[in-house]
Structure formats: C-alpha cells, structure tokens
Protein backbone atom coordinates (compact mmCIF):
# COMPACT_ATOMS: atom_id res chain seq x y z
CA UNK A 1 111.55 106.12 192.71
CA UNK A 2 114.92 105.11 193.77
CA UNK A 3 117.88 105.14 191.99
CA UNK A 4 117.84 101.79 191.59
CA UNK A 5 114.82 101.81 189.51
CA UNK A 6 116.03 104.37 187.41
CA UNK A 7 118.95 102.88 186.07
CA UNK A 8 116.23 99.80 185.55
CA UNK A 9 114.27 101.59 183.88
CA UNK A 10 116.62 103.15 181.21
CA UNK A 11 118.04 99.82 180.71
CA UNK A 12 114.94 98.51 179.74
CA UNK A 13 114.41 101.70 177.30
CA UNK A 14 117.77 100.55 175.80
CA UNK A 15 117.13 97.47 175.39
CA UNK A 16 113.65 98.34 173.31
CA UNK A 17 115.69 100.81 171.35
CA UNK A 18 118.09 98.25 170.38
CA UNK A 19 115.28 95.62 169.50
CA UNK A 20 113.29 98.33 167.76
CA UNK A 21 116.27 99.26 165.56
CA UNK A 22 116.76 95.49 164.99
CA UNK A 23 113.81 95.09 163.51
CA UNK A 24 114.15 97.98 161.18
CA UNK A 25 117.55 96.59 160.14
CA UNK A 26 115.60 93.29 159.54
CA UNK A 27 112.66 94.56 157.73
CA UNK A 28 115.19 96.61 155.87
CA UNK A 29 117.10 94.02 154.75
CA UNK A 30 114.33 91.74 154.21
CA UNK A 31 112.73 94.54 151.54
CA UNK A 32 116.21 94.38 149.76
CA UNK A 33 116.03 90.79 149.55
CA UNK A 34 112.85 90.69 148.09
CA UNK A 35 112.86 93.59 145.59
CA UNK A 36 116.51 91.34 144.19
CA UNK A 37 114.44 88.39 144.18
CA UNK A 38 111.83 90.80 142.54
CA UNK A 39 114.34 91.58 139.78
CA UNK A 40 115.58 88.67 138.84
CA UNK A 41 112.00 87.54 138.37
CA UNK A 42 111.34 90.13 136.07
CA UNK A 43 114.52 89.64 134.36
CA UNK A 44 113.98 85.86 133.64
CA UNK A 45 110.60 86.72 132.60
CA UNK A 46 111.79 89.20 129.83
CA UNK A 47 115.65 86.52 129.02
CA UNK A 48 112.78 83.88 128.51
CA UNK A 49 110.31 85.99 126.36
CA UNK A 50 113.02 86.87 124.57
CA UNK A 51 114.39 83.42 124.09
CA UNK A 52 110.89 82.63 122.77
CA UNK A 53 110.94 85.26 120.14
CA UNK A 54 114.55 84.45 119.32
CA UNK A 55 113.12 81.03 118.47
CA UNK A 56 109.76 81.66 116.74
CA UNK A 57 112.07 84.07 114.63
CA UNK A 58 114.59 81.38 113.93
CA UNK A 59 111.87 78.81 113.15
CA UNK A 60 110.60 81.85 110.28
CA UNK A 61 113.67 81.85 108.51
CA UNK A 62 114.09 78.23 108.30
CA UNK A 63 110.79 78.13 106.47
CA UNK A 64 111.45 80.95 104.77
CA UNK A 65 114.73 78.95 103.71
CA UNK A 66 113.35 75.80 102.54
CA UNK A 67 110.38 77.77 100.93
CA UNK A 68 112.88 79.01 98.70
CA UNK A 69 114.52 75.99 98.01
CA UNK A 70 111.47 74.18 97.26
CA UNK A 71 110.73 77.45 94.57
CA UNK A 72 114.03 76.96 93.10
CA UNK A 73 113.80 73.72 92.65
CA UNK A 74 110.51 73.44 90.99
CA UNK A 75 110.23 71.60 87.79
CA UNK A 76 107.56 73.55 86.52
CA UNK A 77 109.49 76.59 84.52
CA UNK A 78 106.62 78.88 84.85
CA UNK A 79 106.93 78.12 88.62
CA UNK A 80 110.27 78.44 89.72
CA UNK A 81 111.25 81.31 91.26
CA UNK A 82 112.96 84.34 89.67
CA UNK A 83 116.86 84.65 90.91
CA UNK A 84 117.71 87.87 89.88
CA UNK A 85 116.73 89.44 93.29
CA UNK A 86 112.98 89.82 92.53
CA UNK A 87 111.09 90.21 95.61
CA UNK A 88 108.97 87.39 96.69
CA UNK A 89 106.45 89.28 99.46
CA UNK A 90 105.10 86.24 101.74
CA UNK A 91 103.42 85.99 105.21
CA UNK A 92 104.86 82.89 107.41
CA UNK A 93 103.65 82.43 111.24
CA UNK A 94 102.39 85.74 111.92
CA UNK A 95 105.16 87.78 109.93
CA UNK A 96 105.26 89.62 106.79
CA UNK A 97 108.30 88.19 105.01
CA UNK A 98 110.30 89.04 101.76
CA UNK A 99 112.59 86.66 100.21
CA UNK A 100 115.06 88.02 97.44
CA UNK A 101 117.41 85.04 95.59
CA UNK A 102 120.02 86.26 93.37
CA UNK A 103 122.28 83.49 91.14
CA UNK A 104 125.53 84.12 92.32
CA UNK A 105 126.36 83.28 88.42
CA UNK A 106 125.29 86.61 88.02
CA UNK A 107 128.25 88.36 90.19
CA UNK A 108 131.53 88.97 89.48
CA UNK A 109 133.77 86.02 91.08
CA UNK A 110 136.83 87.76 92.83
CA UNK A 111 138.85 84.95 92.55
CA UNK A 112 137.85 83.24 89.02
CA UNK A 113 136.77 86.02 86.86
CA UNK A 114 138.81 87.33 83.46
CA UNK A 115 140.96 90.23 84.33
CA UNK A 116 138.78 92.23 81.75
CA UNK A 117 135.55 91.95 83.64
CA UNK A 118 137.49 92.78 86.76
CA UNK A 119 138.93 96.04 85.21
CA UNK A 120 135.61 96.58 83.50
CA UNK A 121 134.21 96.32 87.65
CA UNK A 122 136.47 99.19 88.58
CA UNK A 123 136.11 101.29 85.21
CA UNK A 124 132.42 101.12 85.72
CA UNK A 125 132.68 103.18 88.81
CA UNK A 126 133.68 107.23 89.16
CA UNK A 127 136.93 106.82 88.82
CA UNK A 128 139.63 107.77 86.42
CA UNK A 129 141.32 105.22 84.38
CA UNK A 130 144.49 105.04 85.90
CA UNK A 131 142.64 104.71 89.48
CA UNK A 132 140.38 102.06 87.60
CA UNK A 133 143.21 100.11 86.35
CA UNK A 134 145.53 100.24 89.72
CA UNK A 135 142.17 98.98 92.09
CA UNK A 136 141.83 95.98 89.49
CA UNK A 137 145.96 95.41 89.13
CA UNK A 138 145.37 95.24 93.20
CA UNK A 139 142.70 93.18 92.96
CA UNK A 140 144.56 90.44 90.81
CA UNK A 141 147.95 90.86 92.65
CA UNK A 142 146.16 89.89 95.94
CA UNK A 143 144.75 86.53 94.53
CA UNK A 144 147.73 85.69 92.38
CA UNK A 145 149.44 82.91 93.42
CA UNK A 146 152.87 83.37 91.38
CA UNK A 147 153.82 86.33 93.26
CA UNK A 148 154.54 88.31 90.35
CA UNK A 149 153.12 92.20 90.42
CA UNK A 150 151.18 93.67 87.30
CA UNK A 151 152.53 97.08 86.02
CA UNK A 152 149.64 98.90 88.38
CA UNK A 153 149.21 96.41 91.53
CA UNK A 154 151.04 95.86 94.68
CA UNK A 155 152.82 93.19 96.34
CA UNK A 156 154.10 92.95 99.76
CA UNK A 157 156.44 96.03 99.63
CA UNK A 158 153.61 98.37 98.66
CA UNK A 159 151.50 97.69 101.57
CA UNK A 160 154.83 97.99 103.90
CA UNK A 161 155.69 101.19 102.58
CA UNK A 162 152.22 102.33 102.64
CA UNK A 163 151.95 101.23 106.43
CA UNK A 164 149.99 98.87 106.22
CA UNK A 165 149.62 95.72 108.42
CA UNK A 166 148.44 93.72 105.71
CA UNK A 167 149.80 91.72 103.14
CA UNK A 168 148.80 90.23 100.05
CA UNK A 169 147.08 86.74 100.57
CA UNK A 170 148.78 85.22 97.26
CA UNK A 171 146.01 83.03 97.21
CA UNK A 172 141.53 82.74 96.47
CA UNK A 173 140.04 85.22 98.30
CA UNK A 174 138.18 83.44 101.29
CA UNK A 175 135.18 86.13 101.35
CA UNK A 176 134.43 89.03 99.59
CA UNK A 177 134.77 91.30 102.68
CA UNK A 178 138.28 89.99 102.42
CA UNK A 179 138.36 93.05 99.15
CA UNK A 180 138.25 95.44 102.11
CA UNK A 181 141.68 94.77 103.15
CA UNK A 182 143.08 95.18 99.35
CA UNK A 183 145.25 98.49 99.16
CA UNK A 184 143.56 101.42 98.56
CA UNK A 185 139.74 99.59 98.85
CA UNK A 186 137.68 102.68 100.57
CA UNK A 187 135.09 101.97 102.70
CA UNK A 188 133.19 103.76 100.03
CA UNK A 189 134.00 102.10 97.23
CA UNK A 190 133.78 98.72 98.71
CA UNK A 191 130.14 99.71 99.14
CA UNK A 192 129.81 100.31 95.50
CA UNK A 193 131.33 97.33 94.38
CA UNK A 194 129.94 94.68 96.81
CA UNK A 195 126.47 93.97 94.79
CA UNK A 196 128.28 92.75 92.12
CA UNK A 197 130.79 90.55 93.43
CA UNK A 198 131.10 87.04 94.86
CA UNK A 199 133.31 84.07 95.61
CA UNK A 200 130.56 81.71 95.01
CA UNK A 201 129.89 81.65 90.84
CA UNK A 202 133.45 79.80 90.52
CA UNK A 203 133.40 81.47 86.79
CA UNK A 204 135.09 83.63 84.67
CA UNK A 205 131.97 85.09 83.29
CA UNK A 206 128.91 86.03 84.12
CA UNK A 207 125.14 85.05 83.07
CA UNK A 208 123.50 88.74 82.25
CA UNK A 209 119.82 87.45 82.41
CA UNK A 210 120.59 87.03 86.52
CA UNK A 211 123.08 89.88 86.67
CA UNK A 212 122.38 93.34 88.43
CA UNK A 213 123.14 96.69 87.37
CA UNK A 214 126.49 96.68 88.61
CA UNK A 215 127.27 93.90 87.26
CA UNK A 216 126.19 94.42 83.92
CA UNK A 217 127.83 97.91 84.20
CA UNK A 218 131.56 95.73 84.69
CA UNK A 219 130.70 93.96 80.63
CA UNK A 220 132.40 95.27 77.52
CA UNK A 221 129.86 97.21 75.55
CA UNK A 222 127.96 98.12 78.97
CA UNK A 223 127.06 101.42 79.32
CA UNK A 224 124.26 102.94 82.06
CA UNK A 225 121.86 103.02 79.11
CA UNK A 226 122.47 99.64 77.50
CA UNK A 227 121.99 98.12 81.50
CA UNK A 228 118.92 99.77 82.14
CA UNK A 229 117.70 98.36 78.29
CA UNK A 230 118.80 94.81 79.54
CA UNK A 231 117.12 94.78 83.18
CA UNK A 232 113.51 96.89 81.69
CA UNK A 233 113.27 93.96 79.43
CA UNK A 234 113.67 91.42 82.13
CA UNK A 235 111.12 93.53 83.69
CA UNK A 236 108.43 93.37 81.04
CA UNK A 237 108.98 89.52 80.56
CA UNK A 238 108.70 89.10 84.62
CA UNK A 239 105.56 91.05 83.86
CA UNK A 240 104.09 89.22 80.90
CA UNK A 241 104.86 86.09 82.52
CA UNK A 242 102.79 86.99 85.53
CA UNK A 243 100.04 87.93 84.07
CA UNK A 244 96.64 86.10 85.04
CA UNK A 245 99.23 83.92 87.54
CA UNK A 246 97.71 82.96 90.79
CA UNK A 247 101.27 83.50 92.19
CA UNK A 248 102.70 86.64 90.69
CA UNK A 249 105.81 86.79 92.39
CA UNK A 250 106.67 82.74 91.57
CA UNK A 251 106.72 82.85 88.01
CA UNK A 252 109.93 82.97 86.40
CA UNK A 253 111.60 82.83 83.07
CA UNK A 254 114.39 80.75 83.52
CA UNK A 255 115.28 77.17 82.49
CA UNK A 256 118.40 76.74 83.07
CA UNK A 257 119.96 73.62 85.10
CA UNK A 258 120.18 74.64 88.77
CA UNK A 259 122.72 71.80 89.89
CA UNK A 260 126.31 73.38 90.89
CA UNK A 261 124.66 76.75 90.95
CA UNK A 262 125.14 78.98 94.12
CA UNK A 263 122.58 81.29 95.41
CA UNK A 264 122.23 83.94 97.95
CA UNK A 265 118.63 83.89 99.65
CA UNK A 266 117.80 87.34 101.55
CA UNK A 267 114.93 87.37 104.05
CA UNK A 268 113.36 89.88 105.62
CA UNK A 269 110.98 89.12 108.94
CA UNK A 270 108.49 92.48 109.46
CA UNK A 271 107.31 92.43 113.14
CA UNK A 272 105.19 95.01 114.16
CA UNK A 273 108.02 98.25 113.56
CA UNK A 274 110.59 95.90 113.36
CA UNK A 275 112.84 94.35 110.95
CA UNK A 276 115.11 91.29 110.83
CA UNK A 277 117.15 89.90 108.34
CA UNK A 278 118.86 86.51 107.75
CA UNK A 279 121.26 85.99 104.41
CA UNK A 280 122.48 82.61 103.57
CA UNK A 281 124.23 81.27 100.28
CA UNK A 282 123.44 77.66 99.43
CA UNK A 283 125.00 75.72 96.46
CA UNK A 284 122.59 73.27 94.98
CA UNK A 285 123.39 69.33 94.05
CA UNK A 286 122.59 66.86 91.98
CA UNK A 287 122.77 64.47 95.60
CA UNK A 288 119.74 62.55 96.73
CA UNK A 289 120.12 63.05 100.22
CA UNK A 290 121.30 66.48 100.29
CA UNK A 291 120.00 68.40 97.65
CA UNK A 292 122.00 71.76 98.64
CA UNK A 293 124.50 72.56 100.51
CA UNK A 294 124.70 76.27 103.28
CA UNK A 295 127.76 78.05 102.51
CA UNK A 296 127.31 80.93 104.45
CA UNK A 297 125.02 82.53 106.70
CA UNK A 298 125.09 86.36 107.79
C-alpha cells in the first residue's frame, strides 16, 4: 500500500469516528429529550389527579355545607340539628364526614361583650387576679374607641415602651386572631381562650344552653363544677331526646329563632389515613333569596 492510501484510509477511519460519535451525541440527546417529555407526562398526570381530588373534596364540603344548613333550618324541633358542637358523623361521596355547628351566641363577643364576662374570660384561666384583670383591661383598651386607658390596660405608649410594633386598633376587633396581637396575649393563652370567643354573636351576653366549657367557665357563679353540671345535663337531654330516633345525631332540643344568628360549621372529610377540614361561619336571614349569608371560611 502506498502512502497515498494510507492517509485515505485513516481519513476514512476519522470520518466514521466522527459519525459514530455523532450518533451517540444524538441518541444521547434524544434519551434526554424523551425522559423530560417523560416527566412532564408523569407530572401532569399526578397536577391533574390531584386537581380531581381537590375538586371531589371541594364538591364534599359544599354538601356537607348545605346539609347543615338544611338541619338548621328545619322546622321540625325534634329535627334540627344540635349547635352546641355535637358531632354529626355522616358519609357523603365516598367519605366519612363529621360536621360540628356551634351558635356563635354561645361565645364570648370580643368586641360587644360586658366588661364582666370579659374579666370573668381571663379570671377563668390560671392566672392570678392582677394578671386576669390587666389581659381583660388590654382587651377593652384595644377595642375602645375613646382612647381613654383603664387603670390595668395599655394604650399606645405601653406597646412602644414594651417594643412593640403594634398599636392599639381603637376600634371592633376585625377577627379574633386579631387578640393575638393584644399586649401580653401568649401564644399559649390565646390557645386557651380561643374556644370561647368570637366576633360573630354581636352580644353582650351569652346563651349557656349553646355555650362550651370555656365559656361557661367566663359567667359569674361559674365554677369547673357548676360547668360540668350545666353541659352533663345537656348531655342527658341530647340523650333522652335521641332515644328510639332514626337519626340520633339530628335531634335537638332547641327552639329558638335562628334568623340573625351566626354559626360556625366544622367539617371533617376522612379519606383513607387522611384528614381534611373546612370551617366556615354563616349568619342566617330572614331573606327569601338568600337565606344565609358566609362570613368566613378557614
């Protein structure tokens, strides 16, 4: 072979190298392309699954919702549905569901309740009296609208000196997580307070036969003893009025107009392990074409 040939021949090898690495390079990239493609597949699949359950789920609680609504609302006394927060254990589209209502008449109002029951809130808890009397002189002094600070509270200068951020709102409170930011609220004792307070009642009082424990507790004559008397009786007359009912957890023993009444309805979905849980407070009305009205949903 001449020498001719030879340099023929390794550019031919070079070229084959080059076309053979070519095609690696393309196959490579091609097997990149389609294990993205492969992935985004798979990830639509699952956004759209879980779209699907997001719905279904969503579609649960707003039967759930108007299930309760249509218990409240029932004219037949031994029908309606109980709103202290009795449990109402029901199975909608494949879920286990439990429904709790409580009569926001039945909470402490932060912005339109006496400042007795208010002080009786904070008394009710471990604290001394002088603690108990400053958290409820706080309390007041944040939804006062006269600017004026009680002999325990704080106004704008307290929380300064304190180094606070916040001031006083000097006006309703707008929720009742809106407590939190009062001086001296603990995490802690936020957490004890928050079953028994609203901004939904719109009274100075509340109704005991739809109050809970700490509630009660916040009443003059309360004691832990007298409030567990009050909520075993409701008890045995939940029990007595259930008794031979096809619908044990629908009976109820209250009679009371419903119209201008707010009410918190708590659901719980069960799915498989699983729990989800949807709160909304609804006011009812005496309106024909709206018969309630959402106020919040968590």
């Amino acid at each position: 072979m001449s020498r001719g040939e030879g340099v023929t021949y390794q550019h031919r090898d070079r070229e084959s190298g080059l076309a053979l690495v070519s095609v690696l390079w393309a196959l490579t990239l091609l097997s990149l392309i389609a294990a993205v493609i492969l992935g985004m597949a798979r990830q639509s699949s699952y956004l759209e699954h879980y779209q699907a359950q997001q719905l279904v789920r969503r579609s649960a609680f707003d039967a759930l919702l108007h299930r309760s609504i249509l218990g409240l609302l029932d004219k037949r006394p031994d029908q309606r549905w109980h709103t202290d927060a009795v449990p109402q254990s029901l199975k909608w589209q494949g879920f286990e569901a439990v429904v709790k209502v409580q009569d926001e008449l039945g909470k402490i109002d932060l912005n339109s309740a006496d400042d007795e029951l208010i002080r009786g809130l904070f008394r009710s808890l471990n604290l001394s009296a002088a603690e108990a009397d400053q958290m409820a002189d706080r309390v007041l002094d944040w939804r006062s609208t006269t600017g004026l600070k009680r002999l325990n509270g704080s106004d704008e200068s307290d929380y300064r000196v304190a180094g606070s951020p916040i001031r006083p709102r000097g006006a309703p409170f707008q929720s009742i997580d809106e407590v939190r930011l009062v001086l001296g609220m603990s995490d802690d004792l936020y957490r004890q307070i928050v079953p028994a307070i609203t901004v939904y009642s719109q009274k100075a009082t509340i109704d005991p036969q739809v109050a809970p424990r700490e509630a009660l507790l916040a009443l003059p004559g309360f004691d832990s003893d007298k409030a567990d008397r009050q909520l075993a009786v409701r008890s045995q007359l939940i029990t007595e009025g259930n008794a031979g009912s096809s619908q044990p957890s629908s009976a109820t023993i209250m009679t009371v107009p419903m119209t201008g009444r707010a009410y918190t309805i708590a659901m719980t979905l069960k799915e498989r392990d699983k729990l989800f849980t949807q709160t909304v407070v609804i006011r009812i009305t005496d309106e024909q074409k709206g018969r309630y009205w959402i106020l919040a949903i968590e």
